[in-house]
Protein backbone atom coordinates (compact mmCIF):
# COMPACT_ATOMS: atom_id res chain seq x y z
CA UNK A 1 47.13 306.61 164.01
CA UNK A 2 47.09 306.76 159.91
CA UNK A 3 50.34 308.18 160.23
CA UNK A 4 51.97 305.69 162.51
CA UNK A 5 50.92 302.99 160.43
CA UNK A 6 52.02 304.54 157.20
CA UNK A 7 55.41 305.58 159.03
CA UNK A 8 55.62 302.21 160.27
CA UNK A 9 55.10 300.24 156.69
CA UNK A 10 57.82 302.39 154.93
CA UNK A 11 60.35 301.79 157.54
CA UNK A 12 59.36 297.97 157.22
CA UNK A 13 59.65 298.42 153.57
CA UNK A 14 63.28 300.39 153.84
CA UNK A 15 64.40 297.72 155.93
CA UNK A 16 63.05 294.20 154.60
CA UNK A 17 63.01 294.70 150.53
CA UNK A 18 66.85 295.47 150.29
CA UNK A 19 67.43 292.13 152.19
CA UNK A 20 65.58 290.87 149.93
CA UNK A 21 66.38 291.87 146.89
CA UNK A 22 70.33 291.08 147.70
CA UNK A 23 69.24 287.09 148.53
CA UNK A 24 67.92 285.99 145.19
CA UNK A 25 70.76 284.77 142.51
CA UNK A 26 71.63 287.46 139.58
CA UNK A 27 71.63 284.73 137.13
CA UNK A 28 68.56 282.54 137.65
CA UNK A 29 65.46 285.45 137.83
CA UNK A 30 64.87 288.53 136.80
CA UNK A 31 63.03 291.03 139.31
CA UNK A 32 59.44 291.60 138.18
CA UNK A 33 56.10 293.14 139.04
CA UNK A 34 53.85 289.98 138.37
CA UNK A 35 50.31 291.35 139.55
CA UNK A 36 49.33 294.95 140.25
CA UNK A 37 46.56 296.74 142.67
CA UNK A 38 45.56 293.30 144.03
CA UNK A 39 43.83 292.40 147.47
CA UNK A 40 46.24 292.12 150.43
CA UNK A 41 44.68 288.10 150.72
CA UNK A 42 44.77 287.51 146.93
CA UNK A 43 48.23 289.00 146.80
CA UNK A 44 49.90 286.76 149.71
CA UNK A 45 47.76 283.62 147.92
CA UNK A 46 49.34 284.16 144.22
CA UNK A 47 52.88 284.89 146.12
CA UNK A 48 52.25 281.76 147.71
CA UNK A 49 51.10 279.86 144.91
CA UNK A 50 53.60 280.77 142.65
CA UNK A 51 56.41 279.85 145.21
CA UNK A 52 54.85 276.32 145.43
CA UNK A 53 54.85 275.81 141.85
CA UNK A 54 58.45 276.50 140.85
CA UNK A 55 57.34 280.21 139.13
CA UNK A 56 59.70 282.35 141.14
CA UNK A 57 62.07 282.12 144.58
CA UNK A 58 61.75 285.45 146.32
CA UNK A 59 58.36 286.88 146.89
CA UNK A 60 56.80 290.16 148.40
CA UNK A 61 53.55 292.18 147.82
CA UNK A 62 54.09 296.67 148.02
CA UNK A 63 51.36 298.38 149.12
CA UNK A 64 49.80 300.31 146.39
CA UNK A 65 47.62 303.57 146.90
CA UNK A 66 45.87 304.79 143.98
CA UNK A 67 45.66 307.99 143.74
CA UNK A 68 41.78 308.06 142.96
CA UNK A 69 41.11 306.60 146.35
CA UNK A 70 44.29 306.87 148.65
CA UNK A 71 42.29 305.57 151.39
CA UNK A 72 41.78 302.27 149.98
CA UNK A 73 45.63 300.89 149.36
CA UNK A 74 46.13 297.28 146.93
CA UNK A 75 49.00 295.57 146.58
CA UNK A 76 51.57 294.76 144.08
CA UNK A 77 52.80 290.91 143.49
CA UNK A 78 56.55 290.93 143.13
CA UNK A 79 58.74 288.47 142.04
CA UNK A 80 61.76 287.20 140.89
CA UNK A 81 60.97 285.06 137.80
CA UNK A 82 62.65 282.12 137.38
């Protein structure tokens, strides 16, 4: 079942960043990891705050695994920066 899931998040990943990634305007933000190895909840609230606040446009939070505990994954905040 691990494997599904992990088979199933890259594809998502493959297909969803790259659309992305191509919507947000060259000359207005610059792509950026804001946050790193955050909770999946306090990731999607930051995202979500930031967005409501004017920080950044385009949004997304990356599953991180750290290698000292690969069962245990966090999550990445990024953004592009206005």
């Amino acid at each position: 079942m691990r494997h599904r899931l992990a088979a199933l998040l890259i594809l998502a990943t493959a297909v969803v960043v790259p659309a992305v990634a191509s919507a947000a305007p060259a000359s207005a933000s610059t792509l950026q990891r804001v946050y790193s190895s955050l909770p999946y909840s306090l990731c999607i609230s930051w995202g979500q705050s930031g967005y409501q606040n004017g920080q950044w446009g385009t949004w997304w939070c990356s599953t991180h695994q750290p290698q000292n505990d690969p069962s245990n994954p966090t999550y990445d905040l990024w953004a592009y920066v206005n």
